[in-house]
Protein backbone atom coordinates (compact mmCIF):
# COMPACT_ATOMS: atom_id res chain seq x y z
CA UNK A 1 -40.88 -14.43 0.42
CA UNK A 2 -38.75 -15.64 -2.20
CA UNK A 3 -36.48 -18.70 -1.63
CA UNK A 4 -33.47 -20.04 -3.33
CA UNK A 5 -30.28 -21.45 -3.15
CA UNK A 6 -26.79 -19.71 -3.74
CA UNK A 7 -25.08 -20.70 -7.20
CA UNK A 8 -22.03 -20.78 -5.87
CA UNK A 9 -21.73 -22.89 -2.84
CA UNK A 10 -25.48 -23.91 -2.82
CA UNK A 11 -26.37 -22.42 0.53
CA UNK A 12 -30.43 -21.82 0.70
CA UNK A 13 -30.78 -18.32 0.39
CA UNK A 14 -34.28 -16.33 0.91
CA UNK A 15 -35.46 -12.55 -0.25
CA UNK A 16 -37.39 -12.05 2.93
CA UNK A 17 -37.99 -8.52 1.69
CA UNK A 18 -40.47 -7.65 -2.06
CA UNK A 19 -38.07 -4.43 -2.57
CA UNK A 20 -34.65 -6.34 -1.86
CA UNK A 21 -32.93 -6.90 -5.48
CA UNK A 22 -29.84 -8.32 -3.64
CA UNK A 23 -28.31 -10.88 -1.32
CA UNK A 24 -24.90 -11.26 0.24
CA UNK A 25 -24.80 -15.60 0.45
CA UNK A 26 -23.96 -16.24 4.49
CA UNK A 27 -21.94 -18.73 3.42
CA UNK A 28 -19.51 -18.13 0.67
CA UNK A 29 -19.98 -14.17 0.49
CA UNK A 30 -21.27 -14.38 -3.00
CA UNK A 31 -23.28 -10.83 -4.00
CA UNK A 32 -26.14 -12.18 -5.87
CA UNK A 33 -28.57 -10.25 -7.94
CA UNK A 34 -32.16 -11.18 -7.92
CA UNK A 35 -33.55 -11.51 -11.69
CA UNK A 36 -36.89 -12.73 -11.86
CA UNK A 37 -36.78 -15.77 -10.16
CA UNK A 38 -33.49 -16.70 -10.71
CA UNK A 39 -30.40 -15.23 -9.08
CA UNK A 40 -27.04 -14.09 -10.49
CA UNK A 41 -23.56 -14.38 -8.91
CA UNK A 42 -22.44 -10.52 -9.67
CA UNK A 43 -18.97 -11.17 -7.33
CA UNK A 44 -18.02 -11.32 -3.34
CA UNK A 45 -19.33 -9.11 -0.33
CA UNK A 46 -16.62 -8.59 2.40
CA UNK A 47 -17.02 -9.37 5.58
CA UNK A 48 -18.19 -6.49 7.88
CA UNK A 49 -15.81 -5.20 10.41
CA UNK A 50 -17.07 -6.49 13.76
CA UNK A 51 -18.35 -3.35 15.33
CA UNK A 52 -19.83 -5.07 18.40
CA UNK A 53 -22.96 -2.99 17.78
CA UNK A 54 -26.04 -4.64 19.59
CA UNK A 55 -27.70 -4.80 16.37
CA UNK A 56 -28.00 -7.88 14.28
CA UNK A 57 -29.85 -9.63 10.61
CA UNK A 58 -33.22 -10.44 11.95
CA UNK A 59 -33.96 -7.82 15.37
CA UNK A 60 -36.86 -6.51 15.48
CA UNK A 61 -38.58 -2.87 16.56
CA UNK A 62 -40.89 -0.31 16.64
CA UNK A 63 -40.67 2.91 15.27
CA UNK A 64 -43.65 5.15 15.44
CA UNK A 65 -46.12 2.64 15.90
CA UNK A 66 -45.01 0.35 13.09
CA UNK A 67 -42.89 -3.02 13.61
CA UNK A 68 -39.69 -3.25 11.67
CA UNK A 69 -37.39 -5.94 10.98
CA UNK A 70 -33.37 -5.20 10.08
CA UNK A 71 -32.55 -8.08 6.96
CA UNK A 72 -29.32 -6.60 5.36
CA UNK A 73 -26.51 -4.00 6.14
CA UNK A 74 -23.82 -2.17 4.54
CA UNK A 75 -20.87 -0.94 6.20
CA UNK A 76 -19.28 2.64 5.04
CA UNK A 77 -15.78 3.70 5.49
CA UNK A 78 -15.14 7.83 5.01
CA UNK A 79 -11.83 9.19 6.06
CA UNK A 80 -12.12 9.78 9.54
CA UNK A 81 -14.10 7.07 10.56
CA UNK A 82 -17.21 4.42 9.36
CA UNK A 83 -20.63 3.58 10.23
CA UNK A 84 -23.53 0.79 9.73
CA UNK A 85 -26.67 1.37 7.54
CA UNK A 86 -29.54 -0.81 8.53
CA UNK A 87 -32.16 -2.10 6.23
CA UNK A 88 -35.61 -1.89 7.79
CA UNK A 89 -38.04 -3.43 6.54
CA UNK A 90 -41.68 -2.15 7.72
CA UNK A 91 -44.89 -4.35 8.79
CA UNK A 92 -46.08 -2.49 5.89
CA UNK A 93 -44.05 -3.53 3.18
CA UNK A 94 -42.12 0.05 3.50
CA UNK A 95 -38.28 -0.07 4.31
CA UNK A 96 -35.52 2.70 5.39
CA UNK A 97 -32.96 2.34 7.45
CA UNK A 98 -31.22 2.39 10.80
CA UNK A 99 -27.95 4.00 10.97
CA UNK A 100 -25.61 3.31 13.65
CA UNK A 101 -22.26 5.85 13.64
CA UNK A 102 -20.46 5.29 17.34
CA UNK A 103 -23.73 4.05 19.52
CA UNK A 104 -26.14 7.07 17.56
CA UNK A 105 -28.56 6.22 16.19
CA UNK A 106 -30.99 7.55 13.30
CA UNK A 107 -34.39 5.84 11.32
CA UNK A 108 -35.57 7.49 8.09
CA UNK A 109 -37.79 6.18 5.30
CA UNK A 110 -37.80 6.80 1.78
CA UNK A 111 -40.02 9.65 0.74
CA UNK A 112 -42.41 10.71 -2.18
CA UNK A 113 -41.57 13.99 -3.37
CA UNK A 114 -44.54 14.25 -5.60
CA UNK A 115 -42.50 15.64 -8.54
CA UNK A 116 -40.45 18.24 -6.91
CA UNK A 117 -36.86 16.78 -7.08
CA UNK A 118 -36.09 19.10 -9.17
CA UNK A 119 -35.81 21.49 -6.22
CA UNK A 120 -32.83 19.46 -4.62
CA UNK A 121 -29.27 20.70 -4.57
CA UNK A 122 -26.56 19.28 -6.28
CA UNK A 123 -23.58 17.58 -4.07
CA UNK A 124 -21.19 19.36 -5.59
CA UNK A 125 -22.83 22.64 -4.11
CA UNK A 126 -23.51 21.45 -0.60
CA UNK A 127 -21.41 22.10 2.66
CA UNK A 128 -22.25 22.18 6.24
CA UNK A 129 -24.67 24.42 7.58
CA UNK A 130 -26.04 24.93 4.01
CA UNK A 131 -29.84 25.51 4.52
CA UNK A 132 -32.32 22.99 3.10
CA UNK A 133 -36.29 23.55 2.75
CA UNK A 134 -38.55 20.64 3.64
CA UNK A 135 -42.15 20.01 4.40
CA UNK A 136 -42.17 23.26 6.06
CA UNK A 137 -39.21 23.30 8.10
CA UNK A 138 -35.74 24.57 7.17
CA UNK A 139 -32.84 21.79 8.30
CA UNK A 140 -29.25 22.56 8.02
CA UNK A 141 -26.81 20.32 6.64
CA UNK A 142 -24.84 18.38 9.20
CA UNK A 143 -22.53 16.34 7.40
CA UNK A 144 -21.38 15.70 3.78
CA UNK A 145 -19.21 12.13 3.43
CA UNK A 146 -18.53 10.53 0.41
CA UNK A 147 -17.93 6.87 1.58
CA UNK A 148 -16.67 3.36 0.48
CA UNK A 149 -18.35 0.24 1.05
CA UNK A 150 -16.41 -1.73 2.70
CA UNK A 151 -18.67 -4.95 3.96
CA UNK A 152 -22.32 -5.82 3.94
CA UNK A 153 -24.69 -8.82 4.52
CA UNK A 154 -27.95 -10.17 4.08
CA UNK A 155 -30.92 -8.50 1.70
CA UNK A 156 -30.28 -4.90 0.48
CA UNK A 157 -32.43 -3.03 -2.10
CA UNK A 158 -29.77 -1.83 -4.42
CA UNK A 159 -27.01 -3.08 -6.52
CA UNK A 160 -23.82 -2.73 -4.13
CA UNK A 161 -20.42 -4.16 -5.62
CA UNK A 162 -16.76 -3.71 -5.79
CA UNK A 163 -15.63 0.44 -5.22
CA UNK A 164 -19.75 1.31 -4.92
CA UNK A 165 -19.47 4.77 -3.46
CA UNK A 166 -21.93 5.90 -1.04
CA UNK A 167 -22.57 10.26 -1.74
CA UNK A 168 -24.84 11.24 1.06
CA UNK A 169 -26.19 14.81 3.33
CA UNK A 170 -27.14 14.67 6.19
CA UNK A 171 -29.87 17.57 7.24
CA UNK A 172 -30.66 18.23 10.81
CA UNK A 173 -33.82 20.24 12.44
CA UNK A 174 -33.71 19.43 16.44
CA UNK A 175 -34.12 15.55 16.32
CA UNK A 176 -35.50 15.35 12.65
CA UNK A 177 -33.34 14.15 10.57
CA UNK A 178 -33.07 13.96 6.32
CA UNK A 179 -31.08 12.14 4.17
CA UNK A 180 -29.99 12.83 0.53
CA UNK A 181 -28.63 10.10 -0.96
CA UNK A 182 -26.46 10.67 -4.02
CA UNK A 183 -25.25 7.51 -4.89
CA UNK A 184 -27.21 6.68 -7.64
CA UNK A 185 -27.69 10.29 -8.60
CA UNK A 186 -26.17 9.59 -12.37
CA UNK A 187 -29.43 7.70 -13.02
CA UNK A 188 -31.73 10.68 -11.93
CA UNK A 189 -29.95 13.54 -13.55
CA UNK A 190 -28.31 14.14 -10.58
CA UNK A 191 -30.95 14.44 -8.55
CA UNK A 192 -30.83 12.13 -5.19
CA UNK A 193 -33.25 9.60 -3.22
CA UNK A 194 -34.49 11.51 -0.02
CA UNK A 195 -34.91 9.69 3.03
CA UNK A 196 -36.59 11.18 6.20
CA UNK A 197 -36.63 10.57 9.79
CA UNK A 198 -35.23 11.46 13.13
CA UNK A 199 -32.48 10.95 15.77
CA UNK A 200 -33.46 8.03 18.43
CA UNK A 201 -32.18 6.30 21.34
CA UNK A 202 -31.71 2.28 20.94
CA UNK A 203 -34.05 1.72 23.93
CA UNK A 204 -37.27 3.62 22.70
CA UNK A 205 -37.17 1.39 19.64
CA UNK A 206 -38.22 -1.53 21.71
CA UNK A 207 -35.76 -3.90 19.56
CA UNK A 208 -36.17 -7.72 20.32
CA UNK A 209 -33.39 -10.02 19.15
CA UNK A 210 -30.46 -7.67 19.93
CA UNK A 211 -26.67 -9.34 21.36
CA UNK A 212 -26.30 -8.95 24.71
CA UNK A 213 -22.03 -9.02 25.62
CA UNK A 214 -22.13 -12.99 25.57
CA UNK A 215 -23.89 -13.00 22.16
CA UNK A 216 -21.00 -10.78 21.36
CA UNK A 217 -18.30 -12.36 22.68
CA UNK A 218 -18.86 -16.11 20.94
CA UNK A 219 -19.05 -13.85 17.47
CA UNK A 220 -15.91 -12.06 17.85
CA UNK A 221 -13.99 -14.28 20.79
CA UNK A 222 -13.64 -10.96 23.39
CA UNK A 223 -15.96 -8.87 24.95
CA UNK A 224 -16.75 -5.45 24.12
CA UNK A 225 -14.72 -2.73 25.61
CA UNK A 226 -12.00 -5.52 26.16
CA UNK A 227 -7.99 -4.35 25.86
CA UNK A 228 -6.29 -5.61 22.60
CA UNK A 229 -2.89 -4.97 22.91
CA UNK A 230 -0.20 -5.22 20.12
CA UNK A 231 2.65 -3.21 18.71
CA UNK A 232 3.00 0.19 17.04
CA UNK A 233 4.02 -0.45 13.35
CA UNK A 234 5.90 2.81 13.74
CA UNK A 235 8.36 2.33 16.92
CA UNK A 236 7.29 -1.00 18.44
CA UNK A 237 5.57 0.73 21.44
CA UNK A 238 3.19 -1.32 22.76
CA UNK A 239 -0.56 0.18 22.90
CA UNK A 240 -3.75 -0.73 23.63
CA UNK A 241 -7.29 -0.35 21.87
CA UNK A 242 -10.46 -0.89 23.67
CA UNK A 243 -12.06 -3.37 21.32
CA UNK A 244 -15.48 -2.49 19.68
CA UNK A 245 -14.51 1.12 21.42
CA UNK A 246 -12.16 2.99 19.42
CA UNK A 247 -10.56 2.31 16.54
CA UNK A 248 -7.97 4.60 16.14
CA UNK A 249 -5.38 5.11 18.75
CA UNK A 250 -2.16 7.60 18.94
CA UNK A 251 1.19 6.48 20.33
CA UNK A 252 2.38 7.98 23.09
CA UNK A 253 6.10 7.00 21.90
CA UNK A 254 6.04 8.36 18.65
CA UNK A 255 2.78 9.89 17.88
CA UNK A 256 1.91 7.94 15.05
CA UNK A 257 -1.61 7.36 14.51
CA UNK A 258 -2.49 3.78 14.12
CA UNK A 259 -6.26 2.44 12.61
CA UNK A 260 -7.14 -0.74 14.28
CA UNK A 261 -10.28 -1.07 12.55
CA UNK A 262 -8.69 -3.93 10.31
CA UNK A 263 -7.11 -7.30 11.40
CA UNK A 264 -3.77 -5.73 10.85
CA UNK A 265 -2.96 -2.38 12.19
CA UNK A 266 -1.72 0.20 9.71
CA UNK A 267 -0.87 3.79 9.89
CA UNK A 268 -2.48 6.84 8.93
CA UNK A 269 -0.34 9.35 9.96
CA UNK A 270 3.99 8.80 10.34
CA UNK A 271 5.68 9.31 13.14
CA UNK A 272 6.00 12.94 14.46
CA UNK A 273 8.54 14.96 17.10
CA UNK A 274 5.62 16.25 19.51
CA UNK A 275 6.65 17.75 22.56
CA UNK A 276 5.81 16.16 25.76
CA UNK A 277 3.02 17.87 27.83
CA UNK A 278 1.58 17.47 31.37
CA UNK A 279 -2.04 16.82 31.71
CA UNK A 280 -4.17 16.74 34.93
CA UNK A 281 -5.32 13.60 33.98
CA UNK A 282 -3.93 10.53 32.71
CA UNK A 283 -4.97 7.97 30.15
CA UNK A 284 -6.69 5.07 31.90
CA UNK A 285 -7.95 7.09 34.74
CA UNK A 286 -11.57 6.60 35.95
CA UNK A 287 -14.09 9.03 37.34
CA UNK A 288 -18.28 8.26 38.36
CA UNK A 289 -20.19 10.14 36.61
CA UNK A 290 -24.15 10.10 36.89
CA UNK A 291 -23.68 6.49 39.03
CA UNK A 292 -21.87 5.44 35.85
CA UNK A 293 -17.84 4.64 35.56
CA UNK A 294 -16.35 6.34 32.99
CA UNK A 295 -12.42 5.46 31.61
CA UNK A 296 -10.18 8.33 30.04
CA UNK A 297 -9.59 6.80 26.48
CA UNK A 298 -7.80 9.48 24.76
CA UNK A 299 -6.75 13.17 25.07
CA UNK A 300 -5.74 16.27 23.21
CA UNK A 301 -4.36 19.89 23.68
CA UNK A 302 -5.42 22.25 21.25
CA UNK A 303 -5.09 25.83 21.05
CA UNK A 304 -6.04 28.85 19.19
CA UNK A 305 -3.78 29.94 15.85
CA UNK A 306 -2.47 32.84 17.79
CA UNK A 307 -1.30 30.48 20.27
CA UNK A 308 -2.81 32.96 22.90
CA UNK A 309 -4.74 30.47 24.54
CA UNK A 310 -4.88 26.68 24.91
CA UNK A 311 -6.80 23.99 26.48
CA UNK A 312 -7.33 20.21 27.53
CA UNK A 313 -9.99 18.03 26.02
CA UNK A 314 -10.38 14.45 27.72
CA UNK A 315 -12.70 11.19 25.70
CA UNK A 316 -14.66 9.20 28.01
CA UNK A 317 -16.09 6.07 28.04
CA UNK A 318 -18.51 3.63 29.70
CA UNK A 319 -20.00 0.52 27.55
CA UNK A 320 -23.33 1.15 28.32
CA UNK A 321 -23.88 5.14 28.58
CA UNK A 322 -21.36 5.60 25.85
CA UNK A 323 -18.89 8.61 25.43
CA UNK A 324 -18.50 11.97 27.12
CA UNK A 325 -16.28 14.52 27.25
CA UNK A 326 -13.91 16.72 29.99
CA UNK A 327 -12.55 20.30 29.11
CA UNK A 328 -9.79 21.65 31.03
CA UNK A 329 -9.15 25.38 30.22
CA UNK A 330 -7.09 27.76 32.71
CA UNK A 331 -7.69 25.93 35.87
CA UNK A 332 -11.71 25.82 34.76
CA UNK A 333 -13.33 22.25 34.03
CA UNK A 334 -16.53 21.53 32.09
CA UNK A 335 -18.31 17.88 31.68
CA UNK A 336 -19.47 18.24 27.42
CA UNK A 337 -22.36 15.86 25.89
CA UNK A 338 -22.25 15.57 22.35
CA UNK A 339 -25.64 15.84 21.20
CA UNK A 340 -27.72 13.83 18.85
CA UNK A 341 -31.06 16.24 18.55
CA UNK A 342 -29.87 19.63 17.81
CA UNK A 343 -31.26 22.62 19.53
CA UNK A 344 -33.46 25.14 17.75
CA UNK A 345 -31.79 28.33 16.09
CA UNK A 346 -33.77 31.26 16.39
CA UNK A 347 -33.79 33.86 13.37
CA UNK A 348 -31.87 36.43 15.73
CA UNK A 349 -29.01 34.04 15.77
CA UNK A 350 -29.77 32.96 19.71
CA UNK A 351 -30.02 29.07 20.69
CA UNK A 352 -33.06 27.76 22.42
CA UNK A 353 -32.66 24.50 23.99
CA UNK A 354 -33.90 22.99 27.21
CA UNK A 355 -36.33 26.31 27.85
CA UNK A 356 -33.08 28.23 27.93
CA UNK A 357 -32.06 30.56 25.54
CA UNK A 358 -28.45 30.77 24.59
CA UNK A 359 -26.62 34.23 23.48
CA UNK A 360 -23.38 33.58 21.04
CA UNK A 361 -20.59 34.67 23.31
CA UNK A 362 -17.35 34.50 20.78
CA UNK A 363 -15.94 32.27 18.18
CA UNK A 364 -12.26 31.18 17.53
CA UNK A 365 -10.55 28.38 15.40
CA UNK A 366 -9.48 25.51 16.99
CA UNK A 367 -6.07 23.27 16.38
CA UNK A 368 -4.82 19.85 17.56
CA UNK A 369 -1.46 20.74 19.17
CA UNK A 370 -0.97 17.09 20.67
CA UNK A 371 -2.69 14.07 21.17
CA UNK A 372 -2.68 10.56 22.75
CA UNK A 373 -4.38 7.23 23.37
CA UNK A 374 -7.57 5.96 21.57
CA UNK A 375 -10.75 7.38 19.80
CA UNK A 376 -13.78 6.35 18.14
CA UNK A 377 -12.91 8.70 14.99
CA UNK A 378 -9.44 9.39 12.93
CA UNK A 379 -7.85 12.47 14.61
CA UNK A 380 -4.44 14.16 14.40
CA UNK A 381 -2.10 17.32 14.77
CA UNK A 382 -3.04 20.19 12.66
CA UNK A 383 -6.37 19.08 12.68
CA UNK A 384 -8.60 22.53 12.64
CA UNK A 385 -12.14 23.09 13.75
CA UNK A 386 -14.16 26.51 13.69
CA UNK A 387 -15.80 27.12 16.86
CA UNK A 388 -19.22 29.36 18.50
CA UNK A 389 -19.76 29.19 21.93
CA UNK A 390 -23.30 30.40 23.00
CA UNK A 391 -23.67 30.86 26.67
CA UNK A 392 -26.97 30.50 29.59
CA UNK A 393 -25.39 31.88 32.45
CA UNK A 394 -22.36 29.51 33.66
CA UNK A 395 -24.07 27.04 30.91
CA UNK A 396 -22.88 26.82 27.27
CA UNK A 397 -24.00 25.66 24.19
CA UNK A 398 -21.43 24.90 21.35
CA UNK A 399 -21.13 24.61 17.32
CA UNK A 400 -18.36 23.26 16.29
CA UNK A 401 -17.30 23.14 12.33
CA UNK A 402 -15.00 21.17 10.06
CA UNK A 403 -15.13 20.97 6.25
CA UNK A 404 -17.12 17.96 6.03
CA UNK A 405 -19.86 18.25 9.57
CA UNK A 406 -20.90 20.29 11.83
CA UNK A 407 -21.15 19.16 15.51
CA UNK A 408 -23.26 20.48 18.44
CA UNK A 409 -22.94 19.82 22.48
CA UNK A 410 -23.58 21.29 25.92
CA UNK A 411 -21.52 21.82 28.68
CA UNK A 412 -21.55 22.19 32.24
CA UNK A 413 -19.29 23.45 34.79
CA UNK A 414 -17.57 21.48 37.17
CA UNK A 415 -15.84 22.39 40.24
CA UNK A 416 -12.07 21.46 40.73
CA UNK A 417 -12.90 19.70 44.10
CA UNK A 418 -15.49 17.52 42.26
CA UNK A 419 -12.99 16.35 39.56
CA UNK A 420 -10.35 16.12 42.13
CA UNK A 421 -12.77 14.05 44.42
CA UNK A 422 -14.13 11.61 41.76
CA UNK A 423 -10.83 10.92 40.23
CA UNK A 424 -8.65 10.67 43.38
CA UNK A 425 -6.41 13.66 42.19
CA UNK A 426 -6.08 15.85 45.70
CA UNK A 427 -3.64 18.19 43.51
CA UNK A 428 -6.79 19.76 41.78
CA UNK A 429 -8.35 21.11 44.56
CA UNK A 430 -5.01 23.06 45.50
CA UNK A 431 -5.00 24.23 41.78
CA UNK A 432 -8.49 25.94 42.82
CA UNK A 433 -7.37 27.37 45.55
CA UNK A 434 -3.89 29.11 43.85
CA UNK A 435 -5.81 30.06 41.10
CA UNK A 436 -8.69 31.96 43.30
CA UNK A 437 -5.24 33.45 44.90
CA UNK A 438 -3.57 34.65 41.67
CA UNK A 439 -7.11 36.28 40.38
CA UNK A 440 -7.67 37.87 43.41
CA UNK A 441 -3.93 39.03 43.56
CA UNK A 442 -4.34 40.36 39.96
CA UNK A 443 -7.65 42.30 39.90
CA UNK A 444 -7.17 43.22 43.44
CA UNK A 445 -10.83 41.49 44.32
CA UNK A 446 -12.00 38.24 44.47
CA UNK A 447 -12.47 36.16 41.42
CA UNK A 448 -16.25 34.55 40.30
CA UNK A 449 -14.43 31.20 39.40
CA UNK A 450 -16.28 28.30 37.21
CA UNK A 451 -16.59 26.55 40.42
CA UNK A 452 -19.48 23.86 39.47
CA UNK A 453 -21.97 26.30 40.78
CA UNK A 454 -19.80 26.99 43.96
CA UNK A 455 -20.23 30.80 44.08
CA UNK A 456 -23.84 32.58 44.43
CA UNK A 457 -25.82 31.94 41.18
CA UNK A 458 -27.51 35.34 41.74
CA UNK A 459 -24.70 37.13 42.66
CA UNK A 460 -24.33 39.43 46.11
CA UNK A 461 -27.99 40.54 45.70
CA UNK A 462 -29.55 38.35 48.48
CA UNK A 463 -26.87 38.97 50.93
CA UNK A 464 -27.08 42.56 50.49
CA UNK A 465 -31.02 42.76 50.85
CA UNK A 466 -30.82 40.23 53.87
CA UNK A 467 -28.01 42.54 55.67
CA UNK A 468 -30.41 45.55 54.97
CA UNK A 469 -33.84 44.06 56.16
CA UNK A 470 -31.61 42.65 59.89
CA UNK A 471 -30.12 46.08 60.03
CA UNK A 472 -33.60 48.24 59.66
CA UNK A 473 -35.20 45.63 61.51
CA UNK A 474 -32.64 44.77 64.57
CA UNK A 475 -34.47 46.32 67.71
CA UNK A 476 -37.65 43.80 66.76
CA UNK A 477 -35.66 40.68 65.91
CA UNK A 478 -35.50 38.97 69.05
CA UNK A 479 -39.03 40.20 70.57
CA UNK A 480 -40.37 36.96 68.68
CA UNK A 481 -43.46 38.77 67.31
CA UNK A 482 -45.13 39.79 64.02
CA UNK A 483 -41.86 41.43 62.77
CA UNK A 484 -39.96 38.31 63.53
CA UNK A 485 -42.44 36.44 61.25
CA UNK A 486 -41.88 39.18 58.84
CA UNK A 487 -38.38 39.02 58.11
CA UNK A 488 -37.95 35.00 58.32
CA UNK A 489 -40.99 35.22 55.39
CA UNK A 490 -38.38 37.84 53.51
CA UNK A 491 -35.40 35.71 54.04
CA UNK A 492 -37.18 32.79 52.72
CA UNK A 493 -38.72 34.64 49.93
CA UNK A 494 -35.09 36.21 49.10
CA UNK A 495 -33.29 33.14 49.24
CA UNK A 496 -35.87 30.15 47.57
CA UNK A 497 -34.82 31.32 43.42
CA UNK A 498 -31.28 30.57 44.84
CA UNK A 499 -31.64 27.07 46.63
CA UNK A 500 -34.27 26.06 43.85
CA UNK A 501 -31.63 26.98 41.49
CA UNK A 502 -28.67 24.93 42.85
CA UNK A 503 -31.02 22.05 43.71
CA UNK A 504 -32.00 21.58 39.38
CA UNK A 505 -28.11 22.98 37.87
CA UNK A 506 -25.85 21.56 40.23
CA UNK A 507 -23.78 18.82 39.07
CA UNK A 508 -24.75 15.60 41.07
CA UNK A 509 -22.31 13.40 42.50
């Protein structure tokens, strides 16, 4: 440990960390640069935007097997959004980092390539889904940002200043996760630092020292999750943000989009004539999901190019389970997770996740036709997004793609009474039941709706081979003998893939 005081304010200041080379002073803000054992004032750190992440300098964890300690973190601004890097410092005087973007979390560690950087790809050349060979095991790129720093404290071990611009790849395989970092690349012939990890949860870290809510609320003066309300810059509307939530909310007046991730809101997209739509749910509504309140933050319609077909998408939100999402599409619902380990892509093109394997059923283009209330990432009209839907029976697995990231998540189907139960909306179930109508009006038969698992999962099959085993057995039914035995044994037998099925794909209430 190396201990100091700041030059500027004269603050005690201590490099808690043999690979930190800089400070940001807790005091005055200073960025000093470690020389020797002496320090240098190189200019002023700003203050990170309060993110009401449970992380903080000085928690502790665990992370296959080894203890860690967080000393310093920079905070990166991109276009649509920002994020937290960690630095980790290991029991055994090895650091990485912990990134936090929107409650997911990743650790990776710097790695020895033994001489074979030269086998990296440029930045320039990289975009998402670009394959990437390492240690045996071909990741896929995930996301390309080129980022600002816009805040940091504590130890970090590089230079940071004024305009330092973060150039980095993500690479994903399932829950493995790599880093290039090209943000010093000039100094490596353009080669980058490689870090390597994988996609965790907060609570298998076993972190010691995090904020709990009050911790939270004497930092910032409100509680996570809490309403800030002020006025559109555009029209004057008044609007809500859920603070430490979202940061970016749409009017419902105008349809400006507002960032709130600064002390004073500003706008990111003008004011736009959007035509007013009707949505089966409404901002602010709440539904239980998995014993868990969730709260309808924002929403958007989007549609295909062809305009042909269009669809609902709902954000929501609980504090401590964090965000999911509800798709309305032609009287159909779905619950979607986004997820953080991505499922394995077989060499046939098919998705195996979960024991399942998933078939690619179609792929369209996506557009944001309208959109309201808040979200945890910069979104607006004409916004585009390729998309592949694999599908596992009533199940689906989807990849969605934008020119910077590609995103994967599962979905569900949920029955109209369910919604219409959990969010107090009797309408829905009467959409069910016109729809069912119309379908069976139109193809003259009844219609296998996306009923949550409401129709047979096996189809008419059982109820045609339990008519058929009554009908041939009828006269001995009701002597109550060996035959009697026979056919409950069949029914049983017919019936158990069906009840097992429901009882492990059903949507609980």
């Amino acid at each position: 440990m190396f201990s100091t005081s700041c030059p500027q304010c004269g603050a005690p200041l201590e490099f808690r960390s043999a690979a930190a080379v800089m400070a940001v002073c807790g005091s005055c803000r200073s960025t000093l640069l470690k020389r020797g054992e002496a320090v240098e004032r190189i200019g002023e750190m700003s203050t990170v935007f309060e993110d009401y992440s449970p992380l903080q300098l000085g928690a502790t964890g665990r992370n296959e097997a080894r203890r860690f300690t967080l000393l310093g973190r920079i905070q990166l601004r991109y276009d649509a959004g920002y994020w937290s890097e960690w630095y980790a410092v290991f029991e055994d005087g090895t650091f990485g980092w912990l990134s936090d973007a929107s409650g997911q979390y990743a650790v990776t560690t710097l790695q020895d390539l033994d001489g074979k950087g030269n086998e990296l790809p440029l930045f320039d050349r990289l975009s998402p889904g670009v394959p990437f060979e390492f240690r045996g095991l071909r990741y896929l790129a995930s996301d390309i940002r080129t980022a600002q720093c816009v805040g940091g404290e504590g130890e970090l071990p590089f230079r940071v200043g004024d305009g330092w611009q973060a150039r980095v790849a993500d690479f994903r395989y399932e829950d493995k996760f790599v880093t290039l970092d090209y943000s010093d690349a000039d100094q490596y012939a353009g080669k980058p630092v490689v870090y390597a990890g994988e996609s965790v949860e907060l609570g298998t870290l076993a972190c010691q020292g995090l904020r709990d809510e009050a911790d939270i609320r004497e930092s910032a003066g409100r509680y996570r999750g809490e309403l800030s309300a002020f006025t559109c810059p555009s029209c004057g509307a008044s609007l809500d943000c859920p603070v430490g939530v979202a940061n970016y909310v749409i009017c419902g007046s105008c349809h400006a989009g507002v960032d709130c991730s600064t002390e004073l809101a500003t706008l990111f997209s003008k004011k736009r004539e959007v035509e007013a739509i009707e949505t089966a749910l409404q901002l602010g509504s709440s539904a239980t999901f998995d014993g868990a309140k969730y709260t309808v933050l924002g929403l958007m319609r989007c549609r295909t190019p062809d305009g042909e077909s269009s669809w609902d998408e709902y954000l929501l939100h609980n504090l401590e389970r964090g965000f999911l999402w509800l798709v309305h599409s032609e009287g159909s619902w779905e619950r979607v997770d986004v997820l953080s380990s991505w499922p394995m892509i077989g060499q046939d093109g098919q998705v195996l996740e979960g024991g399942k394997t998933y078939r690619e059923h179609e792929r369209y283009d996506a557009e944001v036709m309208y959109v309201a209330g808040a979200f945890n990432w910069r979104v607006q009209v004409g916004d585009k997004t390729s998309i592949t839907d694999f599908t596992w029976r009533d199940f689906k697995m989807t990849r969605e793609t934008t020119a910077s990231e590609i995103v994967w998540s599962r979905a569900r189907p949920l029955g109209n009474s369910k919604i219409a139960e959990r969010f107090g909306v009797p309408e829905l179930s009467v959409e069910t039941a016109n729809r069912r109508a119309a379908a069976s009006a139109g193809s003259g038969g009844p219609e296998r709706a996306k009923e949550g698992l409401t129709t047979t999962a096996f189809g008419p099959w059982p109820w045609i081979a339990t008519f058929a085993m009554v009908l041939i057995n009828f006269e001995k039914l009701f002597e109550f003998d060996g035959a009697t035995v026979l056919v409950i044994v069949g029914m049983v037998a017919l019936w158990a893939p069906e009840w097992i099925w429901r009882a492990f794909h059903e949507e609980p209430r």
